[in-house]
Protein backbone atom coordinates (compact mmCIF):
# COMPACT_ATOMS: atom_id res chain seq x y z
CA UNK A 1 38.41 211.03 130.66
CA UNK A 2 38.10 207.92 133.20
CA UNK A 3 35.74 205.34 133.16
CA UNK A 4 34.31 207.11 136.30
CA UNK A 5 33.92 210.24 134.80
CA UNK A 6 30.80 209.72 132.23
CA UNK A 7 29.35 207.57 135.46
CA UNK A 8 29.61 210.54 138.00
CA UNK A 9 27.91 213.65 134.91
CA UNK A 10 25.13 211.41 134.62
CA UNK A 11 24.08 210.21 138.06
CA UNK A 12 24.30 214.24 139.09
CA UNK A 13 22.22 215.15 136.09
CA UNK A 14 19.73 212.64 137.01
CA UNK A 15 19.48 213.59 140.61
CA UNK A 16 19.10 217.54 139.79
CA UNK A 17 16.34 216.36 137.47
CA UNK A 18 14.51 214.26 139.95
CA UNK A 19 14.85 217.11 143.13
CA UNK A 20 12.78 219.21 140.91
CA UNK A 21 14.99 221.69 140.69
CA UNK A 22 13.64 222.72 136.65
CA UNK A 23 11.38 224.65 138.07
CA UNK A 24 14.03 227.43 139.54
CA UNK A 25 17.29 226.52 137.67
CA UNK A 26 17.26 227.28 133.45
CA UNK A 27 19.75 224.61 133.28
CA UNK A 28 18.13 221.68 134.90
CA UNK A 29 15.28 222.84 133.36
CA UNK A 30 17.35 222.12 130.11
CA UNK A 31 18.77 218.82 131.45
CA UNK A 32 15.19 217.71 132.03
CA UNK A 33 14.17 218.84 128.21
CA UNK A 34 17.11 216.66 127.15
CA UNK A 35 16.36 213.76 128.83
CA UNK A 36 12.13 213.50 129.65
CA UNK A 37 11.30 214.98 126.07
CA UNK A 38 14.46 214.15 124.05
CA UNK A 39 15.12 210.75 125.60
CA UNK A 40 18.87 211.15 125.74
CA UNK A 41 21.41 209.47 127.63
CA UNK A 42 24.37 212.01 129.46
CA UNK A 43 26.34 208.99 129.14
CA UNK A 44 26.03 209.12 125.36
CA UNK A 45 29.28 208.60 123.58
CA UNK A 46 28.00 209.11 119.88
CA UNK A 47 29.76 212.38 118.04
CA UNK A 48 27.02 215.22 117.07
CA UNK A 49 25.75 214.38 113.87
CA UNK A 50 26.56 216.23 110.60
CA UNK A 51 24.58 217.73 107.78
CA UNK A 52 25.86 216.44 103.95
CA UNK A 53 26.92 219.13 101.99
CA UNK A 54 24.03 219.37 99.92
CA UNK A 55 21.78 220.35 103.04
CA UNK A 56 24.47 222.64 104.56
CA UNK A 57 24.43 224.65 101.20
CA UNK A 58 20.52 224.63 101.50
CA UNK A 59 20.71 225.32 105.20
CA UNK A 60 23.47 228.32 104.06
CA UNK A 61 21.10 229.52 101.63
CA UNK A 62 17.98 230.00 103.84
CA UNK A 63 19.49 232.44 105.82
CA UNK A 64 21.45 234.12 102.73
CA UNK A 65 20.48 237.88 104.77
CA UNK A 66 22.24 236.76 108.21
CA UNK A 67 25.55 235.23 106.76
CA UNK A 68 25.97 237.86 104.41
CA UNK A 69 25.27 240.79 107.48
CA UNK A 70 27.74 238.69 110.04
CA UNK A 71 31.01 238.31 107.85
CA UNK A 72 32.17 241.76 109.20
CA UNK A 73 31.30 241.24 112.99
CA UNK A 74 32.54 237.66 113.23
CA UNK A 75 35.74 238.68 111.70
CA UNK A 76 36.36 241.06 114.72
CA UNK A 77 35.27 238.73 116.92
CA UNK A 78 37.43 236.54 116.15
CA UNK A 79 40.41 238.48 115.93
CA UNK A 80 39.37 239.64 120.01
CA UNK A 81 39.07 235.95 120.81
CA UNK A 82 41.24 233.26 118.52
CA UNK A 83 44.81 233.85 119.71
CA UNK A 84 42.65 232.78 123.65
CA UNK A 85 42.02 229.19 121.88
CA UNK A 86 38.61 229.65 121.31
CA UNK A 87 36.51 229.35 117.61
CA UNK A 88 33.40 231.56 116.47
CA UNK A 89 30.71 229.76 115.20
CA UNK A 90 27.48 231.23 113.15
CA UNK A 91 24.49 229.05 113.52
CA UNK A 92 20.90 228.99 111.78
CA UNK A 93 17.48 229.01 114.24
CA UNK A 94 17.60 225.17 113.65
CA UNK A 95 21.09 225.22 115.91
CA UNK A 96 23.42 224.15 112.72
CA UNK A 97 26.40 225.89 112.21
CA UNK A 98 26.65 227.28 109.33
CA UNK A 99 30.04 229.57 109.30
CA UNK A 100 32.68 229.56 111.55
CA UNK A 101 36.09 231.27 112.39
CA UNK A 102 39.16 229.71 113.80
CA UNK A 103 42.82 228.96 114.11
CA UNK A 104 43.98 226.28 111.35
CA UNK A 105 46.43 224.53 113.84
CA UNK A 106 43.22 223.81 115.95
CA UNK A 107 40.79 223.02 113.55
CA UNK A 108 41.04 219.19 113.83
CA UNK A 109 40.91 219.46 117.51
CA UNK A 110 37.61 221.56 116.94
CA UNK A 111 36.32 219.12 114.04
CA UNK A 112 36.71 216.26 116.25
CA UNK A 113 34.32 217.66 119.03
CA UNK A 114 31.61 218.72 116.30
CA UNK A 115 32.46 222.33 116.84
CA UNK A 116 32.22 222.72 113.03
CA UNK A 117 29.75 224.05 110.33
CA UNK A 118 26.74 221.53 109.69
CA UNK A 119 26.84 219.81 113.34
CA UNK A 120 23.82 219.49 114.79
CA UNK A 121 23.70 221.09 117.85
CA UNK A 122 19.76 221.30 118.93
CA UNK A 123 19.30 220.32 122.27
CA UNK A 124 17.37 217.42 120.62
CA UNK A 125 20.34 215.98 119.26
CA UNK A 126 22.93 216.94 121.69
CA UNK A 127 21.29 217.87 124.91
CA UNK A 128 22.31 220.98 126.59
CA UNK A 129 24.43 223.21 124.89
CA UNK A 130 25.41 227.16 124.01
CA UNK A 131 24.02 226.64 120.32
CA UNK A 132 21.21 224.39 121.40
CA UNK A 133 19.55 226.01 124.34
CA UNK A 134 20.57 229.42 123.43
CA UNK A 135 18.07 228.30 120.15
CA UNK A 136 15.35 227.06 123.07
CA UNK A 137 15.76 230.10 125.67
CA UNK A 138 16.60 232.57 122.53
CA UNK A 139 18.59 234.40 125.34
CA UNK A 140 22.26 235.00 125.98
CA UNK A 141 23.89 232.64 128.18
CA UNK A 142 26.99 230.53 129.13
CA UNK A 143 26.96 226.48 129.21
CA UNK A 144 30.51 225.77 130.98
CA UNK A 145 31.83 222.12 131.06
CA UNK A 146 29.98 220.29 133.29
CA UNK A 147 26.86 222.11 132.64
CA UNK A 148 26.60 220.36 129.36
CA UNK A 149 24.47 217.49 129.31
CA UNK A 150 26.34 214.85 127.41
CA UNK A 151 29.44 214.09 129.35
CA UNK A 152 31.85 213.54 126.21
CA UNK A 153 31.63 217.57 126.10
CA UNK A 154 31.84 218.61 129.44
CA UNK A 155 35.97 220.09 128.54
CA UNK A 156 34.09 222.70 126.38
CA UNK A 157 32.78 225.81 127.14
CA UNK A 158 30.10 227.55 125.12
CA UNK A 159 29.37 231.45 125.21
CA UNK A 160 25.79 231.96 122.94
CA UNK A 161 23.76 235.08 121.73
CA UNK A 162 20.81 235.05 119.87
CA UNK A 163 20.36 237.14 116.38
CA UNK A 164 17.24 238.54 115.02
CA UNK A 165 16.50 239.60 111.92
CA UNK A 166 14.94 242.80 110.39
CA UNK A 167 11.09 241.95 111.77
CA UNK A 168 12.67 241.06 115.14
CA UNK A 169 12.05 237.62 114.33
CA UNK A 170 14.71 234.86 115.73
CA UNK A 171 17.34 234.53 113.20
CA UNK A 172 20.27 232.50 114.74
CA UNK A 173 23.42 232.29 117.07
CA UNK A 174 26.82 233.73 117.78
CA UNK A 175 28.76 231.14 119.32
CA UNK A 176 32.44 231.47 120.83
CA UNK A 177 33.51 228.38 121.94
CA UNK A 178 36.73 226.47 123.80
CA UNK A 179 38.03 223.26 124.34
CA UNK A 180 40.76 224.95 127.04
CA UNK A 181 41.03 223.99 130.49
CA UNK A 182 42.30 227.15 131.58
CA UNK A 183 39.04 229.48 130.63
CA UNK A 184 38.53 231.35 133.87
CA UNK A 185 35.40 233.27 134.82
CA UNK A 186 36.64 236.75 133.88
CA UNK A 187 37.47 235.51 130.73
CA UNK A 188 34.15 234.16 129.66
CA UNK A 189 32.53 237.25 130.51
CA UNK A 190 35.10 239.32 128.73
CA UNK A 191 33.53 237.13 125.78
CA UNK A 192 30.08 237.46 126.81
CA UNK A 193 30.40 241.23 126.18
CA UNK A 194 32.53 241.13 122.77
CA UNK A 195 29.80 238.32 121.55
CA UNK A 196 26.91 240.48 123.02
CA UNK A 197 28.60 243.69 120.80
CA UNK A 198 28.95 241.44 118.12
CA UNK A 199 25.20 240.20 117.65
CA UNK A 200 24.49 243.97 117.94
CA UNK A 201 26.13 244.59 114.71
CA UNK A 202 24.87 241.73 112.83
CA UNK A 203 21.61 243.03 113.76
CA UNK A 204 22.41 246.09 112.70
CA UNK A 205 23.80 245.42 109.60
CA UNK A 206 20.80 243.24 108.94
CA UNK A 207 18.42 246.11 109.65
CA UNK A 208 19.96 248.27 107.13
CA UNK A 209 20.59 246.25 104.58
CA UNK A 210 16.55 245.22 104.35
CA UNK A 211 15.57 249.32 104.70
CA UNK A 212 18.48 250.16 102.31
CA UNK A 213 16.53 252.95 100.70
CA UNK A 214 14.77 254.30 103.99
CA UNK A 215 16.26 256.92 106.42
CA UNK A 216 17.43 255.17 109.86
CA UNK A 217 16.52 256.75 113.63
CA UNK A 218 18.28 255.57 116.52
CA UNK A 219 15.80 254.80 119.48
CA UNK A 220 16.43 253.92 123.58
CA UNK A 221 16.11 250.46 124.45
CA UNK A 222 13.74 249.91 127.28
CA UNK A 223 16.90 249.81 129.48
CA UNK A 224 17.59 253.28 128.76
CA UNK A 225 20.91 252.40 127.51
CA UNK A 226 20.81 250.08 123.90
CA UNK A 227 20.24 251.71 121.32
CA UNK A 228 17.39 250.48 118.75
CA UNK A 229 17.05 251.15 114.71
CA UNK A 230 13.80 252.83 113.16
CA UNK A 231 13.53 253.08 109.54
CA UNK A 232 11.54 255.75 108.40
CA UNK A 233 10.39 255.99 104.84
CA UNK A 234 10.15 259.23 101.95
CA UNK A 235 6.51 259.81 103.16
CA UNK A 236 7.46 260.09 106.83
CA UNK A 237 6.42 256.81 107.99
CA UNK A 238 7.56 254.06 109.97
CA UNK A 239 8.07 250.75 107.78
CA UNK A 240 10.72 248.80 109.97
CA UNK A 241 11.92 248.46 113.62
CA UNK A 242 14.97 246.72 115.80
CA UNK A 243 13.91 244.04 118.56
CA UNK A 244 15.57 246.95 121.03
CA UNK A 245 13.44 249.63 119.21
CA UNK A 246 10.15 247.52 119.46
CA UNK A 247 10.78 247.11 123.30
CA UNK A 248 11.92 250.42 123.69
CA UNK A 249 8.36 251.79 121.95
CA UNK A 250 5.91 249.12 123.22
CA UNK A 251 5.42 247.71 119.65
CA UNK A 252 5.36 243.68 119.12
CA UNK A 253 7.58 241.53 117.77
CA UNK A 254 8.36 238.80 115.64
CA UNK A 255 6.20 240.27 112.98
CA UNK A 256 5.93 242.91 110.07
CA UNK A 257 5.26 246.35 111.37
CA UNK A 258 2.41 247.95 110.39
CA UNK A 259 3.15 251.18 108.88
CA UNK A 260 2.64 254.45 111.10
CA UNK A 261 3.15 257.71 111.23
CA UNK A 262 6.56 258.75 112.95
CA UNK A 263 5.61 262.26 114.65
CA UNK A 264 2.96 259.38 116.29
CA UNK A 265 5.46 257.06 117.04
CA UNK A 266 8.83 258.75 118.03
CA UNK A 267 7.27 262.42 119.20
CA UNK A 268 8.26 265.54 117.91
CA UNK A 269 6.90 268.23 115.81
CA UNK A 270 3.71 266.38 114.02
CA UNK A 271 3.46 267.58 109.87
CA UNK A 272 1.03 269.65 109.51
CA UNK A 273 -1.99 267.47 107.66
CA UNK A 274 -3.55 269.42 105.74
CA UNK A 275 -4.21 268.85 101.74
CA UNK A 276 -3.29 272.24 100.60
CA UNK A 277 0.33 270.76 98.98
CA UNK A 278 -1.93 267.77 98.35
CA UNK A 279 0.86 265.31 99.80
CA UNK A 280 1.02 261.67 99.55
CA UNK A 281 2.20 261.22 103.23
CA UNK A 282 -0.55 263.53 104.01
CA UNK A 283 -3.24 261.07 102.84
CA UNK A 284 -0.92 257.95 104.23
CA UNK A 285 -0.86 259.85 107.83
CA UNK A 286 -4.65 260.17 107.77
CA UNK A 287 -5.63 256.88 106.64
CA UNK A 288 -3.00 255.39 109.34
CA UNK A 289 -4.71 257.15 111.85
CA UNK A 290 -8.23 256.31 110.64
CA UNK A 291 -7.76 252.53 110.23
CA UNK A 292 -8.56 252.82 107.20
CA UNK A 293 -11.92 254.81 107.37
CA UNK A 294 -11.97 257.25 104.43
CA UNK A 295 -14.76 258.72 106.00
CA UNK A 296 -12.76 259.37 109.49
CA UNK A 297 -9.85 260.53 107.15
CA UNK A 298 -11.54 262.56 105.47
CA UNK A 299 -13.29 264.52 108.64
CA UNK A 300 -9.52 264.93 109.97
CA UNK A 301 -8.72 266.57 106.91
CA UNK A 302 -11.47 269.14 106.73
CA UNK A 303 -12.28 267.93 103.38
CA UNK A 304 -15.48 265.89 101.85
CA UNK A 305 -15.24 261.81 101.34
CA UNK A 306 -15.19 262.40 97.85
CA UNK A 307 -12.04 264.86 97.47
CA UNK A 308 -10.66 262.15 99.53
CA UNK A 309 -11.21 259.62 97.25
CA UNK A 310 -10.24 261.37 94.58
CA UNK A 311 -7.06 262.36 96.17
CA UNK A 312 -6.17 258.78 97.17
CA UNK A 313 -7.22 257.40 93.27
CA UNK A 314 -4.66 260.33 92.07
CA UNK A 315 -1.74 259.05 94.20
CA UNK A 316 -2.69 255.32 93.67
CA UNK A 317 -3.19 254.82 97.48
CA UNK A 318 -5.34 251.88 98.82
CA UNK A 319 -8.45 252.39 100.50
């Protein structure tokens, strides 16, 4: 890289900031977080800073769920993508790498440009990146060589997807990155897909792994064509939901779901409620519906406010 080179990044960065241009381009809008609220310098020349061991095992061990769920998927992933030059990199919602797959005869190449578990790659560290602003943005996207906002990695090319966990709550990144020269367009989004299929799994796996004991329904995505993850539990209630299924059923997220009843949410033949069989999911259905008014619960039933009660004390049911 010339002397020219760090010269030229940084005078075009600045003058894309100062057209305005954040306000309709994402990645000046990055370039602008990097350098107004950051206070970074394109022209930087400092490496990305690295976690010690003792706070990449801690970092490893707060998201214990998402590394164990994304051994599987990263394995493929890397098998589609390694022999191309490029490394797969796992990283928590703080933007650290925290696992990584890759070709030993390239791993000093990828050590020495920080592409390697407990880097920090926030964009308040280094500025505009797949890892970093994927974290911001928490949407898929691309950051190709020049885009970057540090000119010392402007040869790289960074392919991100966010994660979520179980509660549809921002997890971390899939990260396929390169170092090669020769990555052409059609390539990238060749990896843009098998990353995008990748974090799909991982999610997934995630999702099933925290409703291990609950009975999975596949949902439609609000595109009409992903596919989201229900878990439904023994009394015939929803207790868990994908980030697809929550968008594909109008229900929040980023939070625990309340529990409901799943003829309610997903359609289909409603169970009878009645307290004939005196059924546990019978009383959970009602109360569900009620909010939580016995009384209300009770009048749905047909039965008096006492019977109720002494239905819900029987089955040790809150009310």
């Amino acid at each position: 890289m010339d002397g020219s080179m760090p010269r030229h990044h940084a005078a075009r960065v600045e003058a894309a900031i100062a057209s305005g241009q954040a306000a309709r381009s994402a990645l000046v809008a990055s370039w602008r977080r990097s350098s107004r609220l950051h206070h970074l310098d394109p022209a930087g020349r400092g490496l990305p800073l690295r976690l010690s061991e003792a706070e990449l095992r801690q970092a490893r061990e707060r998201i214990a769920p998402l590394l164990a769920a994304a051994q599987g998927a990263m394995d493929r992933l890397y098998q589609a993508v390694g022999a191309a030059g490029c490394c797969v990199l796992l990283a928590d919602g703080e933007g650290v790498p925290v696992d990584r797959r890759g070709t030993p005869a390239d791993d000093a190449t990828f050590e020495s440009w920080g592409l390697w578990t407990g880097a920090l790659w926030s964009e308040e560290h280094e500025g505009t990146n797949g890892i970093g602003t994927c974290v911001v943005e928490q949407r898929p996207l691309t950051i190709d060589r020049d885009q970057h906002f540090f000119t010392r990695n402007t040869l790289l090319s960074c392919t991100a997807v966010p994660i979520y966990d179980h509660e549809a709550v921002f997890a971390g990144v899939l990260d396929v990155s390169s170092c090669r020269a020769d990555r052409t367009d059609a390539f990238s989004n060749l990896i843009a897909l098998a990353a995008g299929d990748a974090a799909k799994r991982i999610e997934a796996d995630m999702f099933r792994r925290a409703f291990a004991h609950a009975r999975i329904v596949l949902t439609q995505g609000a595109d009409g064509q992903s596919i989201g993850l229900v878990a439904v539990d023994a009394d015939d209630l929803v207790i868990g939901a994908t980030r697809t299924a929550r968008a594909g059923l109008g229900i929040a997220p980023g939070r625990p779901l309340r529990p409901m009843p799943a003829a309610d949410l997903l359609g289909g033949e409603p169970a009878q409620d009645h307290l004939a069989g005196g059924q546990r999911a019978v009383l959970q259905r009602a109360l569900l519906r009620a909010g939580g008014n016995v009384s209300a619960a009770a009048k749905a039933l047909g039965v008096s406010r006492a019977t109720l009660h002494r239905k819900l004390n029987r089955f040790e049911l809150k009310h």
